[in-house]
Protein backbone atom coordinates (compact mmCIF):
# COMPACT_ATOMS: atom_id res chain seq x y z
CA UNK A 1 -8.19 -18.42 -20.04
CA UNK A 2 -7.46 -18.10 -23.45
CA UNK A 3 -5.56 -14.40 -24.87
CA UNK A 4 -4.81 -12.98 -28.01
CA UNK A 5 -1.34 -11.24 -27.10
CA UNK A 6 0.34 -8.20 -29.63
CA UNK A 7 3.97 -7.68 -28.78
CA UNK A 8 4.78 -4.52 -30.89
CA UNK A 9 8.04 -2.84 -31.93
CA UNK A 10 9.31 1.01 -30.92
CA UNK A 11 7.94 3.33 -33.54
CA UNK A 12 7.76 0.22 -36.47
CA UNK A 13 11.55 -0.68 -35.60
CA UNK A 14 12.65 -3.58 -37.70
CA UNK A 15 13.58 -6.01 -34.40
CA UNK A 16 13.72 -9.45 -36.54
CA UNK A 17 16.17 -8.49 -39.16
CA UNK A 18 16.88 -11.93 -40.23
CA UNK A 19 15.80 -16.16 -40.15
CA UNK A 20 18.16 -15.43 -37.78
CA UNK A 21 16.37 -13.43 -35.16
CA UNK A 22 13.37 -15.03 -35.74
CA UNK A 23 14.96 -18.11 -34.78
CA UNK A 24 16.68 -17.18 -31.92
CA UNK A 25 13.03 -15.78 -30.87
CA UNK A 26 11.27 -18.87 -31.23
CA UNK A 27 14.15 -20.80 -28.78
CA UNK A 28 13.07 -18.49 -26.51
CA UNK A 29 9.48 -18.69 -26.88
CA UNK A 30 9.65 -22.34 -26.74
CA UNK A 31 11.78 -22.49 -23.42
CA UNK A 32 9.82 -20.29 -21.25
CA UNK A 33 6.19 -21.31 -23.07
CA UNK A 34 7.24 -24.57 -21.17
CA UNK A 35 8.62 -22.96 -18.10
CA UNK A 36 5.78 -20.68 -16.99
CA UNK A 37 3.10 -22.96 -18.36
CA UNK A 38 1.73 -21.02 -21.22
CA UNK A 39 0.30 -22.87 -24.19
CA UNK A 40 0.89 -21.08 -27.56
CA UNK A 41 -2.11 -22.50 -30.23
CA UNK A 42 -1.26 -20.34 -32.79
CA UNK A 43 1.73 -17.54 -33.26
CA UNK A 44 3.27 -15.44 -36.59
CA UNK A 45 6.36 -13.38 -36.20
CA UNK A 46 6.89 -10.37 -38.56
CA UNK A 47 9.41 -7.83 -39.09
CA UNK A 48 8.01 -5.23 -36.27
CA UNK A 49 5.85 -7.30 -33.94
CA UNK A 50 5.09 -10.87 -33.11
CA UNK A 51 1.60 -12.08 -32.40
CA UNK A 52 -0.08 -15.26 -30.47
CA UNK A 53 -2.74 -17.09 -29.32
CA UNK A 54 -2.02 -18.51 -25.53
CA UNK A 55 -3.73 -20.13 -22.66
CA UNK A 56 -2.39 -19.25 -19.38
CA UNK A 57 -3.11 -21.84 -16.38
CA UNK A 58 -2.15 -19.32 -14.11
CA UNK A 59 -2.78 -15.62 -13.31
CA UNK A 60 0.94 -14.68 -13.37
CA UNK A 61 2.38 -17.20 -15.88
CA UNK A 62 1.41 -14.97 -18.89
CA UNK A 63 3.03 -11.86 -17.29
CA UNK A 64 6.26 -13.72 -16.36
CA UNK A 65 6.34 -15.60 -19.74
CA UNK A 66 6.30 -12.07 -21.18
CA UNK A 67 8.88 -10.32 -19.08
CA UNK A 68 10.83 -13.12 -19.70
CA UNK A 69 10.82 -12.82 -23.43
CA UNK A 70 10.64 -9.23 -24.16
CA UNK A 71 14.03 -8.72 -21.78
CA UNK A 72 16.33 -11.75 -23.25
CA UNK A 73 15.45 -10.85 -27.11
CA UNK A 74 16.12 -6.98 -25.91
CA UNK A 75 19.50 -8.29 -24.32
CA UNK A 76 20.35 -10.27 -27.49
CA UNK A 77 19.31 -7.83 -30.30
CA UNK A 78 21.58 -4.91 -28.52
CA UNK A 79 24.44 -7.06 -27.78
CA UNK A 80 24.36 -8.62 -31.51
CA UNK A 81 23.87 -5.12 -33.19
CA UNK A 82 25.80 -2.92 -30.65
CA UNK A 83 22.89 -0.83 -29.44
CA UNK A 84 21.27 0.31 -26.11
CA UNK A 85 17.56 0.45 -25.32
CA UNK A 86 14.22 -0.75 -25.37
CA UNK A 87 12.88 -2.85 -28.50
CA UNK A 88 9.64 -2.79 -27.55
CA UNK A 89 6.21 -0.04 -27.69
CA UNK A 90 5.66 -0.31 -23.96
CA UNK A 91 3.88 -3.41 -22.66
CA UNK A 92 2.14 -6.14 -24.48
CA UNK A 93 -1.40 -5.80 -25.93
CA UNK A 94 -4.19 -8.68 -25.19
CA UNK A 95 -7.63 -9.86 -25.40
CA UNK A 96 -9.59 -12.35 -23.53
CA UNK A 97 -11.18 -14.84 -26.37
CA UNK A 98 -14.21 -16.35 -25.93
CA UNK A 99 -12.88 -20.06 -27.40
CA UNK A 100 -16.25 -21.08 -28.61
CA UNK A 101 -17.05 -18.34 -30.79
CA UNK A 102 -13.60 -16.69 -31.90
CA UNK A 103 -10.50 -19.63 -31.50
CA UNK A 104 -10.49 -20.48 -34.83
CA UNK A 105 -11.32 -16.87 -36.16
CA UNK A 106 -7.87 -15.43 -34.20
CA UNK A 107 -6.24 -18.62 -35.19
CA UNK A 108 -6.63 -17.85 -38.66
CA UNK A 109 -6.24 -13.95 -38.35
CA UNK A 110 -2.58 -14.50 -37.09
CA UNK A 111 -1.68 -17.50 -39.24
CA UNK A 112 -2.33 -15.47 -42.73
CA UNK A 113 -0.45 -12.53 -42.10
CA UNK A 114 2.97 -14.20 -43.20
CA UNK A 115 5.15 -16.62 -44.88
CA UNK A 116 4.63 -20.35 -43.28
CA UNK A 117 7.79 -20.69 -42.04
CA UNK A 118 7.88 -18.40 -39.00
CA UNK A 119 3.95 -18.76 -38.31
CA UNK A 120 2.37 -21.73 -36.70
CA UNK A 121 0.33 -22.15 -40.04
CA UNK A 122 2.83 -24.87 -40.74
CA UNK A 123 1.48 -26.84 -37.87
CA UNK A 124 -2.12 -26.33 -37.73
CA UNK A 125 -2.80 -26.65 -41.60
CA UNK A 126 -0.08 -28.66 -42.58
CA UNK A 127 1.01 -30.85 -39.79
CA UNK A 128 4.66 -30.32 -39.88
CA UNK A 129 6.58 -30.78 -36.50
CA UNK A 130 6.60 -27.33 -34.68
CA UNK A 131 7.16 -28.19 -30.85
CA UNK A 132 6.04 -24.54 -29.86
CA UNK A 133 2.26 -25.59 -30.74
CA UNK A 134 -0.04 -26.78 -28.57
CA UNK A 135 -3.37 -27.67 -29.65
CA UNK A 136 -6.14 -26.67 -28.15
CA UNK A 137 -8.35 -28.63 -26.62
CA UNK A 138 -11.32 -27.12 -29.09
CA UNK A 139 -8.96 -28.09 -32.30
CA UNK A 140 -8.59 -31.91 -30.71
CA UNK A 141 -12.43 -32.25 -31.16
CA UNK A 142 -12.31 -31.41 -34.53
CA UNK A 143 -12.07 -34.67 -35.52
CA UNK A 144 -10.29 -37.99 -34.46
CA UNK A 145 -7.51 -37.66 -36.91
CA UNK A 146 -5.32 -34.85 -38.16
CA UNK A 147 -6.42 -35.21 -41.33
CA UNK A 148 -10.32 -34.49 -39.95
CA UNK A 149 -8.87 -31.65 -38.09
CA UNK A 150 -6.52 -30.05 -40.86
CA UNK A 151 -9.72 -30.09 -43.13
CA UNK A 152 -12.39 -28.52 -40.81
CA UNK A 153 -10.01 -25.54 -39.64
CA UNK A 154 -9.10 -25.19 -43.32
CA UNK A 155 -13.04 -24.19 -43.27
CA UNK A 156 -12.19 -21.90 -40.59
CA UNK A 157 -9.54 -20.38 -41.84
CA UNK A 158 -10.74 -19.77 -45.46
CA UNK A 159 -13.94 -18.26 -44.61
CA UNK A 160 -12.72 -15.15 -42.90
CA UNK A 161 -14.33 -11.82 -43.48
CA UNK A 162 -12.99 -8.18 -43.39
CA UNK A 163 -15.87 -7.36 -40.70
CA UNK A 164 -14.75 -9.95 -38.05
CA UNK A 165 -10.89 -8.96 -38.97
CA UNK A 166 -11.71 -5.69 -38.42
CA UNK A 167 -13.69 -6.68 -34.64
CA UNK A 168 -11.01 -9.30 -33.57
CA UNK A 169 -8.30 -6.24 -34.86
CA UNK A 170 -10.46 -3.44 -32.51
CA UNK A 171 -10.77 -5.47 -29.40
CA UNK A 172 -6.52 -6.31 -29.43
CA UNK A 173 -5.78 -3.06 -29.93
CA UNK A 174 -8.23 -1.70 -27.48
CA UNK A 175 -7.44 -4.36 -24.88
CA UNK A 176 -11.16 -5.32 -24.92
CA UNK A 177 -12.75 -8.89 -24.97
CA UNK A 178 -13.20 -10.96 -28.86
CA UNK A 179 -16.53 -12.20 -27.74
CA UNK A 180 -20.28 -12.33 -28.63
CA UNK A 181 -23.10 -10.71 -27.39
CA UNK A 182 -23.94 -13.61 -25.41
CA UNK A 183 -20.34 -14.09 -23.43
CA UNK A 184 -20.59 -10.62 -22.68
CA UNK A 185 -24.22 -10.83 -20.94
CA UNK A 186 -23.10 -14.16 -18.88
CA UNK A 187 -20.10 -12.52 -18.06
CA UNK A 188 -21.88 -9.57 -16.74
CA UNK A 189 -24.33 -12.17 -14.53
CA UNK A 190 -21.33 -14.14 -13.50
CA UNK A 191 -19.59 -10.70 -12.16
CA UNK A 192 -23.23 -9.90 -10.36
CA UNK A 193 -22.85 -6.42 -11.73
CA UNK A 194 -25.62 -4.29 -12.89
CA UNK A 195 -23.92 -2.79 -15.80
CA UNK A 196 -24.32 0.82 -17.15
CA UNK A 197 -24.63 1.65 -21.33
CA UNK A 198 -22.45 4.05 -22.59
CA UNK A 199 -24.21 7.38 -23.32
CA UNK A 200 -22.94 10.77 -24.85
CA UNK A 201 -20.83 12.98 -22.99
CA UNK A 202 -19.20 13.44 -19.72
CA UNK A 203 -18.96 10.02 -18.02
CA UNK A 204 -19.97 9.85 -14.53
CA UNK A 205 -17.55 9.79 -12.20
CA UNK A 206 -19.11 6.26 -10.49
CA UNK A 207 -15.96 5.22 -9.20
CA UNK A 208 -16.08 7.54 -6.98
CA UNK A 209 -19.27 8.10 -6.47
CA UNK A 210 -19.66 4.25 -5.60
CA UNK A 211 -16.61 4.24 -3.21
CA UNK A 212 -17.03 2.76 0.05
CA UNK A 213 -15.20 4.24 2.91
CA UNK A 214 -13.16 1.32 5.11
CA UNK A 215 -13.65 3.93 8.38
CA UNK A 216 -16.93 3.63 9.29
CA UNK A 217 -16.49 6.15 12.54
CA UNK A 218 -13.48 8.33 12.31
CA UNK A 219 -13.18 10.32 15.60
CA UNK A 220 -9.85 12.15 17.57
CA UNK A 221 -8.22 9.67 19.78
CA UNK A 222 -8.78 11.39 23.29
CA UNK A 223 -6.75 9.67 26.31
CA UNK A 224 -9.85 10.73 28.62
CA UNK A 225 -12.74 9.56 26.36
CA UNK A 226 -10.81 6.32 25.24
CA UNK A 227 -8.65 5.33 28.00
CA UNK A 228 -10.33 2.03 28.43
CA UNK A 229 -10.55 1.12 24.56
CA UNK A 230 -8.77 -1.34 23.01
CA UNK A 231 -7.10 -2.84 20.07
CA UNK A 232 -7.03 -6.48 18.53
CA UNK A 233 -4.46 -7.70 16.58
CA UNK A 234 -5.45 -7.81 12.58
CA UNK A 235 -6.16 -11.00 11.69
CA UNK A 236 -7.91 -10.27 8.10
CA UNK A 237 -9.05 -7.51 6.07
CA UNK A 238 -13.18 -8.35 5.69
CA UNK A 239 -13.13 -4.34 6.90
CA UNK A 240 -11.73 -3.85 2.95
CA UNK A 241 -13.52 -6.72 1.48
CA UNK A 242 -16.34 -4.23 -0.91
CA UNK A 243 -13.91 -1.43 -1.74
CA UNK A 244 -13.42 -0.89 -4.96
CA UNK A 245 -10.33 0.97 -4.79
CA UNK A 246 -7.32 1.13 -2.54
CA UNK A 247 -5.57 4.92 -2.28
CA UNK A 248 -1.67 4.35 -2.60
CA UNK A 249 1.58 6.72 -2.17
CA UNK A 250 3.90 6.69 -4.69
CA UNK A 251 6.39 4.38 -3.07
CA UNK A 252 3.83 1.58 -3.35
CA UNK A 253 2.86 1.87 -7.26
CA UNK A 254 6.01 -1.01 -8.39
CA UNK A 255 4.45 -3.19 -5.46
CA UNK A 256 0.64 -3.01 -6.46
CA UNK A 257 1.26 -2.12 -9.69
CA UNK A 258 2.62 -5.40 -10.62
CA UNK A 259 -0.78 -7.04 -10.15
CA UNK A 260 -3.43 -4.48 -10.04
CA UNK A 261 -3.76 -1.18 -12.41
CA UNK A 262 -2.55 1.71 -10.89
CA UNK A 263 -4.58 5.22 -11.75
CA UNK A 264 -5.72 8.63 -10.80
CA UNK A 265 -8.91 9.81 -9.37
CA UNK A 266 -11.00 12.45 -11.26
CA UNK A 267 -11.59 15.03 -8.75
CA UNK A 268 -9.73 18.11 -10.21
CA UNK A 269 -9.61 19.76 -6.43
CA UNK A 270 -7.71 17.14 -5.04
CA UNK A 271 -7.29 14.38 -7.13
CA UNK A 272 -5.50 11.22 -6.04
CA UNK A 273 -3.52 8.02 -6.58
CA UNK A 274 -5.26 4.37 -6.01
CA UNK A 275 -5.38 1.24 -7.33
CA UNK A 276 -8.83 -0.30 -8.78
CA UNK A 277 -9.51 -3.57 -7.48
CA UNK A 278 -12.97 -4.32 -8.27
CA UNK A 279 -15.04 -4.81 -11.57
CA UNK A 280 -18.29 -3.73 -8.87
CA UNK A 281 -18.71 -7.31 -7.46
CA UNK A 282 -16.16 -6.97 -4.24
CA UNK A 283 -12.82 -6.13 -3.17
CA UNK A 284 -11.17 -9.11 -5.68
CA UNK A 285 -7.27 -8.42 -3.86
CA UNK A 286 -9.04 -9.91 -0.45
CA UNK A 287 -9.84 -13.25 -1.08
CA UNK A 288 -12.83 -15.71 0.90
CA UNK A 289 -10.32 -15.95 3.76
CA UNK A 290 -9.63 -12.04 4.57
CA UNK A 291 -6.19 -12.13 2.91
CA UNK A 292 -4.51 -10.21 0.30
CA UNK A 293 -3.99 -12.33 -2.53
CA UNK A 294 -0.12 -10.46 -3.08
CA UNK A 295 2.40 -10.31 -0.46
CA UNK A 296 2.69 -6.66 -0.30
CA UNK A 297 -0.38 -4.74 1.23
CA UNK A 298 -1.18 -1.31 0.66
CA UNK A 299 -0.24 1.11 3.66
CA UNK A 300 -3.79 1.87 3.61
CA UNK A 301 -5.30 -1.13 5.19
CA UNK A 302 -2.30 -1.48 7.27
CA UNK A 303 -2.86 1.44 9.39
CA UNK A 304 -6.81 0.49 9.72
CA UNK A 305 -7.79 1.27 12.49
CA UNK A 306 -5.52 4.40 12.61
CA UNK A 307 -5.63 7.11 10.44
CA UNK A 308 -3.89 10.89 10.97
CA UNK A 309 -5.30 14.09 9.54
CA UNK A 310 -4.36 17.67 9.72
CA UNK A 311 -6.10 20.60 12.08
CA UNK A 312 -8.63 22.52 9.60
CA UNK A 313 -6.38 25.61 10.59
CA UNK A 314 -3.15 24.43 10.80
CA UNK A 315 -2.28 21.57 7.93
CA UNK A 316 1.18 21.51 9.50
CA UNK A 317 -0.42 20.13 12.97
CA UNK A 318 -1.21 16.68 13.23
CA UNK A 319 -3.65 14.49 15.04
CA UNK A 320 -4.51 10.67 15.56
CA UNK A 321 -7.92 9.29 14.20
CA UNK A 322 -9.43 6.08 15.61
CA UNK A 323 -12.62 4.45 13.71
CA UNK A 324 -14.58 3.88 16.80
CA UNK A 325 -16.86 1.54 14.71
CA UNK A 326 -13.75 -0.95 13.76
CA UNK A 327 -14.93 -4.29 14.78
CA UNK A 328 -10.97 -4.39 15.75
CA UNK A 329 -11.96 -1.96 18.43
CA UNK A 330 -13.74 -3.07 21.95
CA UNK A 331 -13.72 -2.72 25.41
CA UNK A 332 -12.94 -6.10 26.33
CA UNK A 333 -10.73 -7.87 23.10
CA UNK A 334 -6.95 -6.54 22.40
CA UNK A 335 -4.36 -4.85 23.67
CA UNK A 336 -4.68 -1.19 25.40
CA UNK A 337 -4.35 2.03 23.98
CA UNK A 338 -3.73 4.17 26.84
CA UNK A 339 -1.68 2.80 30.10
CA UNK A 340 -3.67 3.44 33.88
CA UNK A 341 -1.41 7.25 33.92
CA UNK A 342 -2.85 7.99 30.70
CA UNK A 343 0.22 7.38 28.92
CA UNK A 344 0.74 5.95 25.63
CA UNK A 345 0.65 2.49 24.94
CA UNK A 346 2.83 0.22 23.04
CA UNK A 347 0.85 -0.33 20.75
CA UNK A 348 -0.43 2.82 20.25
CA UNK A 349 3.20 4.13 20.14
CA UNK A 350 3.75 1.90 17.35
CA UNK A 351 1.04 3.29 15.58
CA UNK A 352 1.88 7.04 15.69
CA UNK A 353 5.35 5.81 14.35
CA UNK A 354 3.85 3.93 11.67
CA UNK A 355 1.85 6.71 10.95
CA UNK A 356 4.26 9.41 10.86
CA UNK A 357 7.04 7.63 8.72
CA UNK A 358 4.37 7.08 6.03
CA UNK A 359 3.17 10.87 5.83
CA UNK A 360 6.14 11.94 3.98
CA UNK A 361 5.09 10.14 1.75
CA UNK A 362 1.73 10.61 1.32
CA UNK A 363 2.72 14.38 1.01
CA UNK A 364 4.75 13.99 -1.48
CA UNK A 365 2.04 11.59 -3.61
CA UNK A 366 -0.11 14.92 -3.38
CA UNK A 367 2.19 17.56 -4.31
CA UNK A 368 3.21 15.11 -7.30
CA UNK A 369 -0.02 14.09 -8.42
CA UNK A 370 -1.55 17.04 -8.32
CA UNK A 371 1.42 18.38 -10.23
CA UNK A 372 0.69 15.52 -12.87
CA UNK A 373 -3.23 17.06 -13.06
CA UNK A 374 -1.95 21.02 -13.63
CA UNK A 375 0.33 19.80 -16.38
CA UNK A 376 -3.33 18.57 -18.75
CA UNK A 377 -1.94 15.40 -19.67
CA UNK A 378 -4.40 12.94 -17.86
CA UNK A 379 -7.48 11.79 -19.86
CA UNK A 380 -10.75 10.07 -18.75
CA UNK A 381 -10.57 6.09 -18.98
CA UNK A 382 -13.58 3.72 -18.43
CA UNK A 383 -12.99 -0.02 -18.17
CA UNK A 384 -15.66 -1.94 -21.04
CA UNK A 385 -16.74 -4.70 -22.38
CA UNK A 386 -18.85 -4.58 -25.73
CA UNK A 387 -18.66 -2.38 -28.45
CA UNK A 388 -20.57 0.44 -29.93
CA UNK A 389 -23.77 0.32 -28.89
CA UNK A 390 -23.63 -2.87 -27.11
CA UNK A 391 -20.39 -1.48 -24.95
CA UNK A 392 -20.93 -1.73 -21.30
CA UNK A 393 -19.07 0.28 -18.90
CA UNK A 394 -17.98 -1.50 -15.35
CA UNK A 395 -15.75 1.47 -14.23
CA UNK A 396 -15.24 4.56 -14.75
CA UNK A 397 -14.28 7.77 -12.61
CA UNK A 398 -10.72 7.51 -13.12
CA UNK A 399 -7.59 9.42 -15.10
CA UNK A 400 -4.71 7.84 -17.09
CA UNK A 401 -1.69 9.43 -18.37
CA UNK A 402 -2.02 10.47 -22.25
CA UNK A 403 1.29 9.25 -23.51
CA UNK A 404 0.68 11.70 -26.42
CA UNK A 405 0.09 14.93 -24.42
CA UNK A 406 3.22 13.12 -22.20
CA UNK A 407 5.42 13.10 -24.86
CA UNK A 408 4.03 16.81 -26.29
CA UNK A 409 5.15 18.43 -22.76
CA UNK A 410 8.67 20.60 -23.18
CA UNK A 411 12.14 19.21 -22.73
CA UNK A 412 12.59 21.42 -19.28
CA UNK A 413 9.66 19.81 -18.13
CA UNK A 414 10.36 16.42 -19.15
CA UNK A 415 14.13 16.62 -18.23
CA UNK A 416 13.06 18.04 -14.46
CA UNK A 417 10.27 14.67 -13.83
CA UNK A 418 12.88 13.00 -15.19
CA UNK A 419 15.26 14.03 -12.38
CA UNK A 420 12.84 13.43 -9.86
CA UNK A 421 11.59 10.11 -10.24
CA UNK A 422 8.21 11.35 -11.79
CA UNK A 423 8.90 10.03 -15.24
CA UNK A 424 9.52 6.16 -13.64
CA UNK A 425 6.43 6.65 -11.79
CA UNK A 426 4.12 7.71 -14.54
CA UNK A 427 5.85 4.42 -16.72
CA UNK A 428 5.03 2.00 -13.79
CA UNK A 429 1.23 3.18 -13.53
CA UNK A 430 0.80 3.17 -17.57
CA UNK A 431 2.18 -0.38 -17.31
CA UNK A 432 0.80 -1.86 -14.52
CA UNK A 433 -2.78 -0.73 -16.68
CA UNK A 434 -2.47 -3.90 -18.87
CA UNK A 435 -3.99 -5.86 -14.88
CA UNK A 436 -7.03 -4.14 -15.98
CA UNK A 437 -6.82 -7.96 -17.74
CA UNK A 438 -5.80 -9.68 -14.54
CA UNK A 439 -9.24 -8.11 -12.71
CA UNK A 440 -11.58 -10.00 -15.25
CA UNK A 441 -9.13 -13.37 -14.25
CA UNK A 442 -9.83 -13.13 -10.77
CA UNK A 443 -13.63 -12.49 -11.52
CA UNK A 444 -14.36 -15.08 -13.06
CA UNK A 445 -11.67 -17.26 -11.10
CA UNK A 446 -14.12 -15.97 -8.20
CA UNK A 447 -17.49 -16.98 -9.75
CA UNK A 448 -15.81 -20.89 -10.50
């Protein structure tokens, strides 16, 4: 997979303030390109950002690679200028490029933005030695020799236009795809999806709507009318394998965040924390053998077949669910709930406890996201492909943080979330939203 990647500075800061920096920066980027794998075709650095073209081999490598970066420049620059801080505006920006319409387009829309020497132009039109570069494997076949190559992309790169700038500008900025019409229609029958157009107004809330419940028969454990069920150990999660979303407490969003984006349901009664894990084709964190694909699952599918709820007329009272329906649950496979006195078993001891230590926290995810929702600064988000008229929407129903009406909220306020944690929660879900990438990786990773 093939990215156009945007690493910007805080508020137009001037992080490269010399040859320098810049060439301290490109050590870097040359050491860890080659430790996590990532192939850099085409790169520019400037005085407030620093652009690329990559291919990642692996779903994580491009992540790591720019963790990796972003933290040793930061711990350079601060130590060399005597500062503390962040460098950089958040996370990284990127686009998935569709290499047989747009790699030489991107190519040439980072490599004329600046002076030779600290762009990859040097290598790609000139053929000077620049170990960062790696050519890409569409370059190679422009011709057997250099020369041949160096002349067709000079083609390329001279017959840009202020309309495709202007697209290939949009889509990085908007974390969308740089593709055709075409890509976009085969990627839609490769994800299976049936894909809705964008209309006026409100956006349905499908997410929701299209949710699929893992509890297919929630009833009240009763000793007398279950005392000869029982309970098999879990050996996969094919009971989560078509949900499109996983709900999460706020303990959990570093965990899952990490590798799947992290966001807020739109119902304004009760709205809620969970983690989207489907572009509408499957569950894409269980993979073909029942497994998560991370080594942290969500409490969620941990307690299956268990859940606890509150008494309609006292929330304070709990009681245990079981889904009667679980294929985990039988008469004749697993271990048994109740003991021949009627006692608690083991097992279902374990799963009270289990239970009970996690409802803390699931109380205080409510009480803090629904504070989050009183305080007006979460906005509708869809996840699209396509734009304009031809944009396609494969998600929607969800809330994001606005980091404008974030920033716009008073210093009490701010100063109070900050005390509390709910400031480094709220900066872990807006960055874990840059996996709304790593969801169209393990689509099409899926469809291969």
């Amino acid at each position: 997979m093939t990215y156009h990647i945007l690493l910007n500075s805080l508020d137009n800061m001037k992080v490269f303030q010399n040859d320098g920096d810049k060439e301290f920066f490109l050590e870097l980027v040359l050491e860890y390109s080659k430790n996590y794998e990532v192939q850099i075709h085409a790169y520019s650095i400037h005085d407030d950002f620093f652009e690329f073209l990559a291919t990642s081999k692996n779903i994580d490598s491009l992540p790591k690679f720019m963790q990796s970066l972003g933290r040793l420049y930061v711990s350079y620059f601060n130590k060399r200028y005597s500062r503390t801080g962040t460098l950089w505006q958040g996370r990284y920006k990127s686009s998935l490029v569709e290499t047989d319409n747009y790699l030489f387009d991107v190519m040439s829309f980072i490599e004329r933005k600046v002076d030779t020497q600290y762009t990859s132009l040097n290598k790609n039109l000139y053929n000077k030695k620049n170990e960062i570069i790696v050519y890409h494997e569409k370059y190679k076949k422009l011709g057997f020799t250099q020369e041949e190559r160096i002349n067709k992309y000079k083609i390329f790169f001279d017959r840009h236009t202020q309309k495709k700038d202007t697209f290939i500008y949009n889509a990085l900025l908007k974390q969308t795809l740089t593709a055709s019409k075409e890509f976009i229609k085969d990627l839609e029958n490769k994800l299976g999806l049936v894909l809705l157009s964008n209309k006026r107004g409100r956006p349905k809330k499908e997410l929701i709507k299209k949710e699929i419940k893992m509890y297919k028969n929630l009833q009240l454990l009763d000793k007398e009318k279950h005392k000869t069920l029982k309970v098999a150990a879990m050996e996969n999660l094919f009971f989560a394998k078509d949900m499109p979303s996983v709900p999460l407490m706020l303990n959990e969003v570093d965990n899952v965040g990490k590798t799947f984006p992290v966001v807020f349901t739109s119902s304004e009664k009760s709205p809620s924390l969970i983690s989207i894990v489907s572009l509408g084709n499957g569950n894409l964190a269980v993979n073909e053998d029942g497994k998560w694909i991370t080594n942290y699952v969500p409490v969620a599918l941990r307690k299956y077949p268990f859940a606890m709820a509150s008494v309609k007329d006292n929330k304070d009272q709990k009681v245990i669910m079981i889904d009667e329906d679980s294929a985990l649950v039988s008469k004749s496979k697993g271990k048994q709930l109740f003991k021949k006195d009627g006692s608690k078993s083991e097992i279902l001891e374990n799963a009270i406890k289990f239970l009970s230590d996690n409802e803390k926290y699931v109380y205080m995810t409510k009480k803090i996201v629904s504070e989050i929702e009183q305080s007006g600064i979460l906005d509708d988000r869809d996840i699209s492909v396509g734009e304009g008229e031809e944009k396609k929407t494969l998600v929607n129903g969800f809330k994001i943080v606005d980091k404008e009406k974030l920033h716009a909220l008073s210093d009490d306020v701010l100063a109070s979330w900050a005390r509390r944690g709910i400031l480094t929660f709220i900066d872990a879900h807006l960055k874990s939203l840059d996996n709304i990438q790593t969801l169209f990786n393990l689509s099409n990773q899926r469809q291969k």
